[in-house]
Each structure stands twice: as C-alpha cells, then as structure tokens.
Protein backbone atom coordinates (compact mmCIF):
# COMPACT_ATOMS: atom_id res chain seq x y z
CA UNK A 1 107.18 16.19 117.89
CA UNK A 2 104.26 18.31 116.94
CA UNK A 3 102.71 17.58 113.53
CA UNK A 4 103.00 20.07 110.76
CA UNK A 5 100.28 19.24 107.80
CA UNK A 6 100.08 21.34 104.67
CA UNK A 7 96.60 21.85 102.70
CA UNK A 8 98.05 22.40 98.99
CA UNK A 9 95.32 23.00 96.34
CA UNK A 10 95.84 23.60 93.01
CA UNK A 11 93.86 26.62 91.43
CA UNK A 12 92.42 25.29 88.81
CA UNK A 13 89.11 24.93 89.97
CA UNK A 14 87.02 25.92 93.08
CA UNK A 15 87.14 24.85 96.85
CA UNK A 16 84.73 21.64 96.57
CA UNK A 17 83.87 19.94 98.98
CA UNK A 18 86.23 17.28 98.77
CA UNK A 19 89.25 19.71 99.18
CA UNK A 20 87.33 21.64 101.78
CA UNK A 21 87.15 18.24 103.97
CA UNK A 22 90.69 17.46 103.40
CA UNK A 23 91.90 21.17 104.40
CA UNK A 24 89.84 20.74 107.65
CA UNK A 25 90.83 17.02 108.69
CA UNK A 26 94.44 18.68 108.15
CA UNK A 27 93.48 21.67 110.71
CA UNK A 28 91.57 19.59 113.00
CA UNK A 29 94.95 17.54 113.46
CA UNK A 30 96.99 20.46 113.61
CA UNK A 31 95.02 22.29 116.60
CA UNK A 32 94.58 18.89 117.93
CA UNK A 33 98.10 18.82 118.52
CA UNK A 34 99.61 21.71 118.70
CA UNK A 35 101.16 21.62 115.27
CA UNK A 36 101.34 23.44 112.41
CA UNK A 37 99.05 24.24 109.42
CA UNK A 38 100.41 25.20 106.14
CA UNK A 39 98.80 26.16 103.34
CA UNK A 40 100.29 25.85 99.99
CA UNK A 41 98.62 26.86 96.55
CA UNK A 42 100.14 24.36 93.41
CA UNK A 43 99.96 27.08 91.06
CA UNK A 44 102.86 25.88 88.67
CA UNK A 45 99.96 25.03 86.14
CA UNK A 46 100.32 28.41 84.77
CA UNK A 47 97.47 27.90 81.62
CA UNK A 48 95.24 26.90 84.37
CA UNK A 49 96.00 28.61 87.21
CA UNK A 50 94.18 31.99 87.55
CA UNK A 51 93.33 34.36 90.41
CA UNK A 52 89.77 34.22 90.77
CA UNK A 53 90.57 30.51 91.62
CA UNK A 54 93.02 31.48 94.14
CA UNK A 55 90.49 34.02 95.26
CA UNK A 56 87.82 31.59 95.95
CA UNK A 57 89.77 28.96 97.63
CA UNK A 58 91.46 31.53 100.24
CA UNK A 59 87.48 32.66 100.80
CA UNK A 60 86.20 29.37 101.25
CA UNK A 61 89.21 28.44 103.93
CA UNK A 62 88.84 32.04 105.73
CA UNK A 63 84.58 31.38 106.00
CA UNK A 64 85.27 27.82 107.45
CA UNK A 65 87.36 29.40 109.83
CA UNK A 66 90.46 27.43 108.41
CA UNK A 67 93.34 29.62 108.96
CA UNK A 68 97.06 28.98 108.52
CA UNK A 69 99.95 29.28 110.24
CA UNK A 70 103.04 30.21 107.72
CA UNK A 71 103.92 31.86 104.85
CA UNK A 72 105.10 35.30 103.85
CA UNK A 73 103.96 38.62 105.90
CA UNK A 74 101.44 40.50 103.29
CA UNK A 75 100.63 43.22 105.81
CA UNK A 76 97.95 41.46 108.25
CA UNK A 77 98.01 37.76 108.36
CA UNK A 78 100.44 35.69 106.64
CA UNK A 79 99.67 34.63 103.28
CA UNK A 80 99.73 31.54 101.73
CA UNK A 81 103.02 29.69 100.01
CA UNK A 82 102.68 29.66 96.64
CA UNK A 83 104.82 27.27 94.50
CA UNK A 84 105.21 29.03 91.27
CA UNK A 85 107.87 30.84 93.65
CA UNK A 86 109.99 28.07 94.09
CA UNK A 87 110.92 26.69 90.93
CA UNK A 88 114.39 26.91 91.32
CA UNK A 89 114.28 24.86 94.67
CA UNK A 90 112.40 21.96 92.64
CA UNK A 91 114.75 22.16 89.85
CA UNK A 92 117.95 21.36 92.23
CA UNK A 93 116.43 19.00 93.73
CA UNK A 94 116.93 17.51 90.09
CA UNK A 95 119.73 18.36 89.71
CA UNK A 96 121.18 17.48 92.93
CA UNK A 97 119.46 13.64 91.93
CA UNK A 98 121.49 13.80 87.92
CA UNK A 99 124.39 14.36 90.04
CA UNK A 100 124.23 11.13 92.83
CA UNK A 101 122.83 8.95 90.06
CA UNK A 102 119.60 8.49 91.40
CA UNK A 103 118.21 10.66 88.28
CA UNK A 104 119.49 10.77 84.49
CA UNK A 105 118.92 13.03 81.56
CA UNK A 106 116.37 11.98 78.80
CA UNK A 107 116.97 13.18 75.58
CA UNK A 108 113.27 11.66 74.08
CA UNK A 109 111.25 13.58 72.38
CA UNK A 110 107.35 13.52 72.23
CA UNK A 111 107.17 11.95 69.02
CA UNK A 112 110.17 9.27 69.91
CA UNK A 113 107.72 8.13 73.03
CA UNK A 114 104.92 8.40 71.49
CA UNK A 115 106.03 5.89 68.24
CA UNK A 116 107.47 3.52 70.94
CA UNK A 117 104.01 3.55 73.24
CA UNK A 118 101.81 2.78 69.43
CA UNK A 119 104.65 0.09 68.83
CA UNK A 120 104.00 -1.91 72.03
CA UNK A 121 100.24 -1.21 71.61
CA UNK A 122 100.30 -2.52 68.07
CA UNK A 123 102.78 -5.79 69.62
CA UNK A 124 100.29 -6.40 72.35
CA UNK A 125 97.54 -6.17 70.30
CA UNK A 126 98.33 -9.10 67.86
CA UNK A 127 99.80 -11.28 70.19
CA UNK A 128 96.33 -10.98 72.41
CA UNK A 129 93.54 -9.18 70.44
CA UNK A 130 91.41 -6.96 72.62
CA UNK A 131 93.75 -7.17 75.27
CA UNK A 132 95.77 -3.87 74.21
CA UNK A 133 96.56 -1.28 77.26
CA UNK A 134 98.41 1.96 76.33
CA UNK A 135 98.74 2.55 80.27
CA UNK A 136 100.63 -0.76 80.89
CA UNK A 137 103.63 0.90 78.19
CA UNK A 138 106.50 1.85 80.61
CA UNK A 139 109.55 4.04 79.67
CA UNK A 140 112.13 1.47 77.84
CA UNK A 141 114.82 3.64 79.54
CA UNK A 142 116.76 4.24 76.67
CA UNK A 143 118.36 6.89 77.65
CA UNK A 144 119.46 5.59 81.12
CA UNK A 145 122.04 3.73 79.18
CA UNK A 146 124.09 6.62 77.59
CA UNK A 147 127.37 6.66 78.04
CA UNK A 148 128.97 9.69 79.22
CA UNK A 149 130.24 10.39 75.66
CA UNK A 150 127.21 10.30 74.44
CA UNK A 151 125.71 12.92 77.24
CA UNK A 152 128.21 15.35 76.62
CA UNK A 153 127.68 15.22 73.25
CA UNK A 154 123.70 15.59 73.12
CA UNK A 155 124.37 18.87 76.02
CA UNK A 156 127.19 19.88 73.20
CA UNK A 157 124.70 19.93 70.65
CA UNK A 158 121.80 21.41 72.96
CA UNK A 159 119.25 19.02 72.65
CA UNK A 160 116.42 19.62 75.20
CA UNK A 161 115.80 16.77 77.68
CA UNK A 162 114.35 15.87 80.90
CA UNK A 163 115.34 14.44 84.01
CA UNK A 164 113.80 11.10 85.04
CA UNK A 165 113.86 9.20 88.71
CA UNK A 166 115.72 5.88 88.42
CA UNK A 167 113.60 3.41 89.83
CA UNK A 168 115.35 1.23 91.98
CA UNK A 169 114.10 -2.50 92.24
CA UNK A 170 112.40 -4.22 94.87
CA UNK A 171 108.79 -3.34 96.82
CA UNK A 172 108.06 0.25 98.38
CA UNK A 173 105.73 -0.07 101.24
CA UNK A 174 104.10 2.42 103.76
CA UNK A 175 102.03 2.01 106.24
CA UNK A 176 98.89 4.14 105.83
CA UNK A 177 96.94 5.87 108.65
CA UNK A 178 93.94 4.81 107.04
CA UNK A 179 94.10 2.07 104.80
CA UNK A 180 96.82 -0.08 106.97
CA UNK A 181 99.79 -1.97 105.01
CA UNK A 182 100.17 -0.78 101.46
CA UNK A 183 103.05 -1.81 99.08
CA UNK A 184 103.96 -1.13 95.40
CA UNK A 185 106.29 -3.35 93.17
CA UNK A 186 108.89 -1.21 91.88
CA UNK A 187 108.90 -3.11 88.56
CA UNK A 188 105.20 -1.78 87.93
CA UNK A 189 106.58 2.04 88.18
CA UNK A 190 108.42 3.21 85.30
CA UNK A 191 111.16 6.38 85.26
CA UNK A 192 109.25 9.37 86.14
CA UNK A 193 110.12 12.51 85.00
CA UNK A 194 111.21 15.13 87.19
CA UNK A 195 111.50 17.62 85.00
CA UNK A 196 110.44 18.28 81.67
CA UNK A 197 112.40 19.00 78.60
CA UNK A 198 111.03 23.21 78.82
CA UNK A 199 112.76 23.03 82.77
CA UNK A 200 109.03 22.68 84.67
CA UNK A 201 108.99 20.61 87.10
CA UNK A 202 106.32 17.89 87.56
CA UNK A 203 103.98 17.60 90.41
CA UNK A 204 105.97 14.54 91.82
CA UNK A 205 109.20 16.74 91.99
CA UNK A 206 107.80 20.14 93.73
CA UNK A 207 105.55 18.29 96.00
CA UNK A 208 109.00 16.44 97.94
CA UNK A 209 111.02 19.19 97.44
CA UNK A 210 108.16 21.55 99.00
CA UNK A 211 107.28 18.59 101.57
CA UNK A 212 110.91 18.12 102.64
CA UNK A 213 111.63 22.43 103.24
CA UNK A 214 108.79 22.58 104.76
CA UNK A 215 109.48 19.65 107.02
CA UNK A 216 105.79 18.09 106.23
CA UNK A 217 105.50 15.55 109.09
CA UNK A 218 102.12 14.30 107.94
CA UNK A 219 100.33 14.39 104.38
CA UNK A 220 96.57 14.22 104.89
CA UNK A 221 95.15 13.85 101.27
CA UNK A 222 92.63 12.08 98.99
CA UNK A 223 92.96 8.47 98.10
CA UNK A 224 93.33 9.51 94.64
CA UNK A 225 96.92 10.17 95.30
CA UNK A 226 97.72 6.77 96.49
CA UNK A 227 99.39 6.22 93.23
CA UNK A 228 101.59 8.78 93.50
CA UNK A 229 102.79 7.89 97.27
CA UNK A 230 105.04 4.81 95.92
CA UNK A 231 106.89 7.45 93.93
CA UNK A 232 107.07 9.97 96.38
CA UNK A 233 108.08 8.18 98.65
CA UNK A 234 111.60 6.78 96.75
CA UNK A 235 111.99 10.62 96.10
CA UNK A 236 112.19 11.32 99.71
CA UNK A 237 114.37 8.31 100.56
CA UNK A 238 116.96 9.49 97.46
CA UNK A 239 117.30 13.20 99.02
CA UNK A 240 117.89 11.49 102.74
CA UNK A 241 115.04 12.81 104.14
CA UNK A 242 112.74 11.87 106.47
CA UNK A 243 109.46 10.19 104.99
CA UNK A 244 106.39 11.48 106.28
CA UNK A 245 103.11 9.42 107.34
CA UNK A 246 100.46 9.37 104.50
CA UNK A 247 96.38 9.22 105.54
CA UNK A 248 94.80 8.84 102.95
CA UNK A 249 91.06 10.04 102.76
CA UNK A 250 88.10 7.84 101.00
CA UNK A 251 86.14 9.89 98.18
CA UNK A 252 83.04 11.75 98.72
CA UNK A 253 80.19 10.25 96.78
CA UNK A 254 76.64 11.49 95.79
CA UNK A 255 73.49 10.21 96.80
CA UNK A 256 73.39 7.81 93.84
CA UNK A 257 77.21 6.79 95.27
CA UNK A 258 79.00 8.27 91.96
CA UNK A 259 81.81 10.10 92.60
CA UNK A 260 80.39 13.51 93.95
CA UNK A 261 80.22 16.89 91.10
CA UNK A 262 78.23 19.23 89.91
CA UNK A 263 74.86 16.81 88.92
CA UNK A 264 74.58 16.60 92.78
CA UNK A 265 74.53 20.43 93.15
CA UNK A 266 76.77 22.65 94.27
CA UNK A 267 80.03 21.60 95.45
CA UNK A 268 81.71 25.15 95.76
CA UNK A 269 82.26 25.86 99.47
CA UNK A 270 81.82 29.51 98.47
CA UNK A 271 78.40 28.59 96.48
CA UNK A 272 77.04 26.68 100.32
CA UNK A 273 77.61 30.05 101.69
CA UNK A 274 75.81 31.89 98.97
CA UNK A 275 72.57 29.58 99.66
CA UNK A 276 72.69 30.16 103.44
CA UNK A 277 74.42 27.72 104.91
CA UNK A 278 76.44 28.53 108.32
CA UNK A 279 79.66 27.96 108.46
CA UNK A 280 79.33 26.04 111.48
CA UNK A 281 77.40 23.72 110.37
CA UNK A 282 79.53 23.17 107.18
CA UNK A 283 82.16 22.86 109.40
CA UNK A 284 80.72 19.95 111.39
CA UNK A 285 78.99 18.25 108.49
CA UNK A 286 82.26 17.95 106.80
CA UNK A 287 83.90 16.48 109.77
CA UNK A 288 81.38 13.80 110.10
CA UNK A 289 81.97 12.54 106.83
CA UNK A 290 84.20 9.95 106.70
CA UNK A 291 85.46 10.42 110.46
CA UNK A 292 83.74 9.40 113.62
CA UNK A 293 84.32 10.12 117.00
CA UNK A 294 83.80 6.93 118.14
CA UNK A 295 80.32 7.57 119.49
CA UNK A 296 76.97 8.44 118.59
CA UNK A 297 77.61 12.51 118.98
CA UNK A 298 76.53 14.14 115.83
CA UNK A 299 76.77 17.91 116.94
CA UNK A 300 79.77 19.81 117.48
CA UNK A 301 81.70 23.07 118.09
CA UNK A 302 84.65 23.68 116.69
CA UNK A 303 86.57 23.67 120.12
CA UNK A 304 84.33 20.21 120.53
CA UNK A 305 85.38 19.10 117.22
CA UNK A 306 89.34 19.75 117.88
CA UNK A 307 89.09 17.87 121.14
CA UNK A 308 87.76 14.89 119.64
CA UNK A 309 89.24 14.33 116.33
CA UNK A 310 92.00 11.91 115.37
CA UNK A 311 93.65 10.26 112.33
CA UNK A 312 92.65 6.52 113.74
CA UNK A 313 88.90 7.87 113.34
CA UNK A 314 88.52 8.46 109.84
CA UNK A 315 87.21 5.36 108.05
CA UNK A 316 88.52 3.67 104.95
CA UNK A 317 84.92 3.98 103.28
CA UNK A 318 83.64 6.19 101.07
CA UNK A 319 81.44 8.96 102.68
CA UNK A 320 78.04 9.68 101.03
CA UNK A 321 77.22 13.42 101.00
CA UNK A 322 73.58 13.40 101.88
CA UNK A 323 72.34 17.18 101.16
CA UNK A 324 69.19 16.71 103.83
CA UNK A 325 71.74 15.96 106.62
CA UNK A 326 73.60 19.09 105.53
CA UNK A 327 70.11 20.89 105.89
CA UNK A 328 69.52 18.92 109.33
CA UNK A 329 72.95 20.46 110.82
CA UNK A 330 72.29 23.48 109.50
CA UNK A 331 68.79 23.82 111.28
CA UNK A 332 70.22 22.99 114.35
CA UNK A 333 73.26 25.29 114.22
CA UNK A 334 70.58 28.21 113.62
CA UNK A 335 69.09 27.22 116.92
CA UNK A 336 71.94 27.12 118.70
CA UNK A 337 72.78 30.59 117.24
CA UNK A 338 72.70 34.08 119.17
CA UNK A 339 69.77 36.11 118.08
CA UNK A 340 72.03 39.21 118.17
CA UNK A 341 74.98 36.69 115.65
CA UNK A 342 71.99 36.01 113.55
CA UNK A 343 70.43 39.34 113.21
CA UNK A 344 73.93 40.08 112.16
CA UNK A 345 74.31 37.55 109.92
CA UNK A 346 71.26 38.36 107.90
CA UNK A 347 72.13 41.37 107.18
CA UNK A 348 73.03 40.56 103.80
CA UNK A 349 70.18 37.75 103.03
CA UNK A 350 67.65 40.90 104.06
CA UNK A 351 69.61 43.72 101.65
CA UNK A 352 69.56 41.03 98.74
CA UNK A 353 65.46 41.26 99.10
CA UNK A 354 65.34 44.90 99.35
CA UNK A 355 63.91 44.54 103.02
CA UNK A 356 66.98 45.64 105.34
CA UNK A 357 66.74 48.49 107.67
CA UNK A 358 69.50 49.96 110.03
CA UNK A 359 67.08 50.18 112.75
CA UNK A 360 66.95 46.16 112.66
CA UNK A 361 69.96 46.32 114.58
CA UNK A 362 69.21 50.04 116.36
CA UNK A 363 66.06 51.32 117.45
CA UNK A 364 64.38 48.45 116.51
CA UNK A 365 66.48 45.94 117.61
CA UNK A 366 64.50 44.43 120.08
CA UNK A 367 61.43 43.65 117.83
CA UNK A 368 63.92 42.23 115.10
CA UNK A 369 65.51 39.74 117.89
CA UNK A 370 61.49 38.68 118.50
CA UNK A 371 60.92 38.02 114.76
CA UNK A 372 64.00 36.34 114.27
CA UNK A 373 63.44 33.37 117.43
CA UNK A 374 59.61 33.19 116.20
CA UNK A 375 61.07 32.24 112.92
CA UNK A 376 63.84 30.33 113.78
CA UNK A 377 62.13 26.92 114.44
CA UNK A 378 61.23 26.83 111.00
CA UNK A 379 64.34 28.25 108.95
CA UNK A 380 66.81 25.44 107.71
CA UNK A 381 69.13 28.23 105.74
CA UNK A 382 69.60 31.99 106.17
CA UNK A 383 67.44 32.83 103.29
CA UNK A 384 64.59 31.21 105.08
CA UNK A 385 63.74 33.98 106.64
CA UNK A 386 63.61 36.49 104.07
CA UNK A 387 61.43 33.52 102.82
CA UNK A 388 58.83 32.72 105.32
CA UNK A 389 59.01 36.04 107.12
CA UNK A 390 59.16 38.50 104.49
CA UNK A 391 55.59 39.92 105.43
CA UNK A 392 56.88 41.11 108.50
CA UNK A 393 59.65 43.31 107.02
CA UNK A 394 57.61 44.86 103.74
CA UNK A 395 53.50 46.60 104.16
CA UNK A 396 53.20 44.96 101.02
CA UNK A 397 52.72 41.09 100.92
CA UNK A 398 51.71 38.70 98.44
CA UNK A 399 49.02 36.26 98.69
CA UNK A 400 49.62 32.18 97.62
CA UNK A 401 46.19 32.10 95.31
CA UNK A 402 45.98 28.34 96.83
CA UNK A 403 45.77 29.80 100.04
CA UNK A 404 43.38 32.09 99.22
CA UNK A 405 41.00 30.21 97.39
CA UNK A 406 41.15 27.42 100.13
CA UNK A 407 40.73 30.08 103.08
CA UNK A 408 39.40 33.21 102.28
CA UNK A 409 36.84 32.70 99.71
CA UNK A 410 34.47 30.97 101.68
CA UNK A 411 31.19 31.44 102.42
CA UNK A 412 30.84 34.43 104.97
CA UNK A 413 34.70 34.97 105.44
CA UNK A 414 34.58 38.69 104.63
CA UNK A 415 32.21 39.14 107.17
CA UNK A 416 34.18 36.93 109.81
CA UNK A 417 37.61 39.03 109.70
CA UNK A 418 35.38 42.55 109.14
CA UNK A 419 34.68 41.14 113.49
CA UNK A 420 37.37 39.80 114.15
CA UNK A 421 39.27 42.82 113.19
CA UNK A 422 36.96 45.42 114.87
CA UNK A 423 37.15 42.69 118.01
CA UNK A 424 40.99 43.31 117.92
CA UNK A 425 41.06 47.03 117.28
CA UNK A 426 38.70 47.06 120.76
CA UNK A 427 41.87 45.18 122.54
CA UNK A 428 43.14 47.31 125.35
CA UNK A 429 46.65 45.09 125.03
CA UNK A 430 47.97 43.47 122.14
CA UNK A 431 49.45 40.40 122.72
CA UNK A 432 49.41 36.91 121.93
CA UNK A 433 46.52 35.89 124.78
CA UNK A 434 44.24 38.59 124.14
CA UNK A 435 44.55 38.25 120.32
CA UNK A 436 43.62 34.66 120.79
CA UNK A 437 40.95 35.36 123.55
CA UNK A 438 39.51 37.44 121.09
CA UNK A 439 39.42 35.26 117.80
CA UNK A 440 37.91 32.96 119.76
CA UNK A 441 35.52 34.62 121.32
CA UNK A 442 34.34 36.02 117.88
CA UNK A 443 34.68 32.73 116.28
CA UNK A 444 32.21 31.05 119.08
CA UNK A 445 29.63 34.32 118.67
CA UNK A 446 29.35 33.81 115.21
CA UNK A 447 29.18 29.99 115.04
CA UNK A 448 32.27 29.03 113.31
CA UNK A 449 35.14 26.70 114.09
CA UNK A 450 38.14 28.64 115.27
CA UNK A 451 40.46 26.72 113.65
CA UNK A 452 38.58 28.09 110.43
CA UNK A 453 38.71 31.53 111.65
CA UNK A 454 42.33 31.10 112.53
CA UNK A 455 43.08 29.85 108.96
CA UNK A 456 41.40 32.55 106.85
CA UNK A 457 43.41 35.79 109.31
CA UNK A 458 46.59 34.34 108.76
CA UNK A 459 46.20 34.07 105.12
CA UNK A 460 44.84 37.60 105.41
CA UNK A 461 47.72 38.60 107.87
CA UNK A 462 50.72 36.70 105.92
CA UNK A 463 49.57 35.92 102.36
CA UNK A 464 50.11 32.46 103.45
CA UNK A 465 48.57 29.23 104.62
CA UNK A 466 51.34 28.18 106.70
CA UNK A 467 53.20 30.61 109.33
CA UNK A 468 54.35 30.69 112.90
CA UNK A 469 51.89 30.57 115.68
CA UNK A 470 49.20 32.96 114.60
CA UNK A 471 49.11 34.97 117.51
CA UNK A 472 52.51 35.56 118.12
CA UNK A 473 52.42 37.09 114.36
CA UNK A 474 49.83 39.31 115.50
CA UNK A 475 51.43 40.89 118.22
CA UNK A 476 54.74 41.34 116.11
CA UNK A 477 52.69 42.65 113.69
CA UNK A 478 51.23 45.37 115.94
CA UNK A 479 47.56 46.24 115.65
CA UNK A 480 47.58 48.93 113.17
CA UNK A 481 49.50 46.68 110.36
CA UNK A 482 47.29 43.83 111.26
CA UNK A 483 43.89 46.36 110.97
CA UNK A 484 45.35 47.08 107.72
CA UNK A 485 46.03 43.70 106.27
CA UNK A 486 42.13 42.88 106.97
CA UNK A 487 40.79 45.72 106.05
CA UNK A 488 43.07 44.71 102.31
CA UNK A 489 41.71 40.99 102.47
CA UNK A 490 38.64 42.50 102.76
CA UNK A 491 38.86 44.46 99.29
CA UNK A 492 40.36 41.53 98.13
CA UNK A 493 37.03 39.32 98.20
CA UNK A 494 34.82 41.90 97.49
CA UNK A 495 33.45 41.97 93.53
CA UNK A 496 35.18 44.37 92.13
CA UNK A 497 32.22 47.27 90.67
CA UNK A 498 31.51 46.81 87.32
C-alpha cells in the first residue's frame, strides 16, 4: 500500500530548520512512493498559535517546493488541515475510550495534584536526601477507583474533570525505522490525560485521533517525540486501529554540537531565503543531513533526490549543521543555474539596492546574462552580486580606501592610467584581447610591471582590489564608462587646489 505521511507543525514558532528537514524527509518518501503528503497545522494552542506563524510556515514549505496533497479546496490549491477544526472528533475519541473502559473520568483538581506531587517530593526527599525527582511522581490514580455511585454523583454535582488513558500493564514495543527495537515498561507511564478538565484535548489525544482519520501509515518525526510513541501507540491499539511505523529523526546540532537555535544564526527557513540562499540548494543540504544515499554523491536535483531517498538511509546520529557546507551547495547550485532563472531571480536582490532596471531582462538582456556568468564563479548567495558587481549596475562606485592607497597612490600611477586610457579610447574593438593587448603594451612602453598596471585600473574601474578578470570587466563596461572611471581616478589623486 502506498505510504501516506503527514508534516504537522505547530504554529507557535517559525519553520526552523529542524521542522523544515522533517517536512521534506516526509515528502521525499511520499513522491518516492507514490503516496500521500499531508500537511497538518497543531493549532489547538490557541494563546500561542497566531497567523503570522501559520503564514511563515506555509511560505517556507511552498519556497522548498514542499507541497501537499489534501485538505480543504480554498480556491487554488488545497489548503492545509488545521486541527483547531476538529475538536469534536478528538473529544469522542474520549469519550468513545470512558465508555469501553480503556479511559476514566478524573475529578482532581490542580491544587489536589499538585499537594500530592510536593508530598512524594517531600517523602523522597528524607528517605534519600538529594535524591528528590518531581518527574518520577506518577498519577496515584485515585480516581480510577470510583465507584459508579460516586461518578454519578460528582457529574450530579458538576464537578469539572478530565479523562485519563488507563495504562494497561506489561511492555509496549515498536520497532523503529531508525533506531531498531525500542520498548517502554508500562509501569514507568502513568494515566495520561486525554482531555482536560476545560474539554481541550491534549496533544496525545488529537494526534491518534487525527493519525487514525487520516489513515497515517507512517509518522516521520523528531526523536524528541520518542517519549510520546509508547503512549501513542496504546491509544491506537485501544481504538482498534492500525498502528503506524514510527522513524524517528536524530536532532540537528550546531557547530559546537549543542542542540541547534538562534546563537548559531538563523534557523528560519524563510530568514535562508531572505540572505540568498536557493531553494535548491536548501533543499539538498537538508536532505544530506542525517540521510545518505549510500554513496559518496553530494549534489542533487530534486527528481535525483526522490529517486534515491529511503527511510533505511537516514542515520541514528545526530547531524551537525555546518553553515560553510550550506554556502558550498549553494555556490554550486548557482552554477548549475540558468542565466535567464537567475537574472530572474535577482530581480528582487537588485530592487533592494536601488540598482534594478526593466531593461535587465528586455533590451538589455543580453549584456545582463554576460554580467551575471562573469560573476557567477565568485557569488556563494544571491546578494553576492549586488555585492561584488554593483559597479556594473550604478555610474557611481565607491572606492575600498585600502585599495586605493595600496594601488593607486603610487608613484607615477596618475600618469600610467592618463595612457592607458587614451591607449584604450584609440581601440578600434573593445573586447577582452585588445583591452589586454593594449594594457600591456602601455605597461611595457612605460617600464612598469603589468600586473601593477592591471592592479591600479581595476581599482580605478571597480573601486576594488579584487574583481573578475579585468578585461572581461572592461568590455562589459564599454569604453565610454571605463574612459570615465579613469578620467575620475584621475581627479581622485590629484591635490586638490588650495
């Protein structure tokens, strides 16, 4: 049977990258097989929950390219489920449980379990000083042991309760897709609730009753949840249904191997996108961390990437995010990019710097494409070449005063570009051979290295000491800019009059 998968964030907080990795290894198994991905948004944290959340994860799924395949009809493509719609399912599922036993009302209040946790805190703590634990306190289960009398008397009276999951004894075990054999002593797992006393239900409850309509075949998800699974799992086994397989996914650590957030940057999949990162190349970074193919391949389509992937290759190690790799795939996803997708692409990178023109992709198209492969060796992120190509897009540059001071204020410079650019004004083509036949030909009549020459006009030319291959910036340039930009570098070094 084909696989259906759910990705089912809560909207609390913003697509990280941890999420983001999870959603894809989901999709990538999905399109791998022909199943089904289905998105589901755990919005029943209302005080938490907000739109802009919601906002940003649906953005950072639709830039990945994630997409999903149910929910309602909004118009275009189907939107996502969102569980704040199906409380009432959840809450029969409860009730359905009260009813064959398997779940009981609990008439506890907050202050009742909370004097009964500081009681076998205060126990523990003079029988074995120092050895207190208020997370080893499990539900007495009190109110398991009501009588029917005494049930019908507290719902007489109108006392609020919950509903807690009766724990059966004995060992729940799963096999995990990851992590092998895992198993979970049932007398280490007190009474969950189901739902609480104001009729929300917990995450435990809406996740199996969501799981089980939605007939979730496989749950893909962090191995922060493995604590949960045990639970879960006696929760799907009570309702009769099916249990699904459970991968669960090592954590994503920093550099320093701490558990990746923000001190190691940004983690928002929106915020990579606002630095210039290519989706692509998120896409395949985040696939190579924590999964392997099973080989040495390192780059990858997405049509590669679907082909390839499997549950059996994800490790059961923690993957460190390592933000020069992320640079590294990025780089070589911008080479392997169209000119004509790139030009496209910058669009907004150039508008953001003031330096976009509609004839970039019109008129002027062709020169733009020519720009754009000259500087595409050296760009890691879109807003590299706004960067290091700016003075090719404004008649105004700005000169690195290192640069200048290294290059251009040496001894007869001023004198040296005044020929060179009256030898390149003379040029019957402009191009990159004759620019450089010409250079060096001045360079050699006026007894100076060429390599000096060719240092002090592209500080002149660029504002900058380091730039594509000089010549090919010339040509781009086009002689009258270039006569310009001397003719400036020349009024630059000369005293000003006093």
């Amino acid at each position: 049977m084909a696989p259906r998968v759910r990705f089912a964030p809560s909207p609390t907080g913003h697509l990280h990258v941890g999420g983001a990795r999870t959603a894809l290894f989901n999709w990538l198994f999905a399109r791998r097989l022909g199943g089904v991905f289905v998105l589901r948004i755990e919005d029943t944290d209302a005080e938490r929950s907000s739109e802009d959340m919601i906002d940003g994860i649906l953005d950072g799924l639709r830039w990945l390219g994630l997409d999903w395949d149910e929910g309602p009809k909004v118009g275009g493509p189907c939107a996502p489920y969102f569980q704040s719609g199906r409380l009432d399912r959840h809450r029969a599922m409860a009730e359905q449980l009260v009813r064959q036993g398997s779940a009981y009302y609990c008439y506890c209040t907050n202050d009742t379990l909370k004097a009964k946790r500081d009681a076998a805190q205060r126990a523990r703590g003079a029988a074995a000083p120092g050895a207190s634990d208020p997370s080893a306190w499990r539900y007495d289960r009190s109110c398991c042991a009501l009588t029917a009398e005494e049930i019908i008397s507290r719902e007489r009276d109108g006392l609020p309760r919950a509903i807690r999951f009766r724990v059966p004894e004995g060992t729940t075990r799963f096999d995990d897709l990851v992590h092998g054999p895992i198993e979970f002593d049932g007398a280490n797992i007190e009474d969950f609730v189901l739902l609480r006393s104001d009729g929300h239900p917990t995450y435990q409850l809406s996740v199996v009753s969501d799981d089980v309509e939605m007939k979730i075949t496989h749950v893909v998800r962090g191995d922060d949840h493995i604590s949960n699974t045990p639970k879960q799992i006696l929760l799907y086994r009570a309702v009769g249904a099916e249990v699904p397989r459970f991968a669960h996914v090592p954590l994503i650590l920093g550099p320093d191997k701490k558990r990746l957030s923000k001190r190691h940057g940004a983690t928002s999949v929106t915020e990579y996108a606002r630095q210039g990162y290519l989706p692509e190349a998120m896409f395949n970074f985040l696939a190579l961390l924590g999964w392997s193919p099973g080989d040495d391949r390192e780059l990858f389509t997405r049509d590669s990437l679907v082909a390839a992937f499997s549950l059996e290759g994800i490790s059961g190690g923690n993957a460190v995010f390592n933000p020069e790799k992320l640079d590294w795939f990025n780089q070589q996803h911008l080479m392997r990019l169209a000119t004509g997708e790139l030009a496209v692409r910058l669009k907004t990178s150039f508008e953001g710097a003031g330096l976009w023109s509609d004839s970039y992709l019109a008129d002027r198209r062709a020169w733009f494409l020519a720009v754009l492969e000259l500087l595409k060796p050296r760009a890691k992120r879109l807003d590299d070449f706004v960067v290091q190509g700016g003075f090719f897009f404004s008649d105004t540059i700005e000169y690195d005063s290192a640069a200048v001071d290294t290059h251009l204020r040496a001894a007869g410079v001023e004198d040296h570009l005044a020929a060179l650019d009256a030898a390149l004004t003379a040029l019957e083509t402009f191009d990159p051979a004759s620019t450089e036949a010409a250079l060096r030909a001045v360079a050699e009549a006026r007894g100076v290295k060429a390599a000096s020459l060719i240092h002090a006009a592209r500080v002149a030319v660029t504002g900058r000491s380091a730039s594509p291959g000089l010549f090919e910036v010339l040509a781009l340039l086009g002689r009258a800019r270039v006569h310009a930009r001397l003719v400036a570098a020349s009024r630059l070094l000369s005293p000003s009059p006093s």
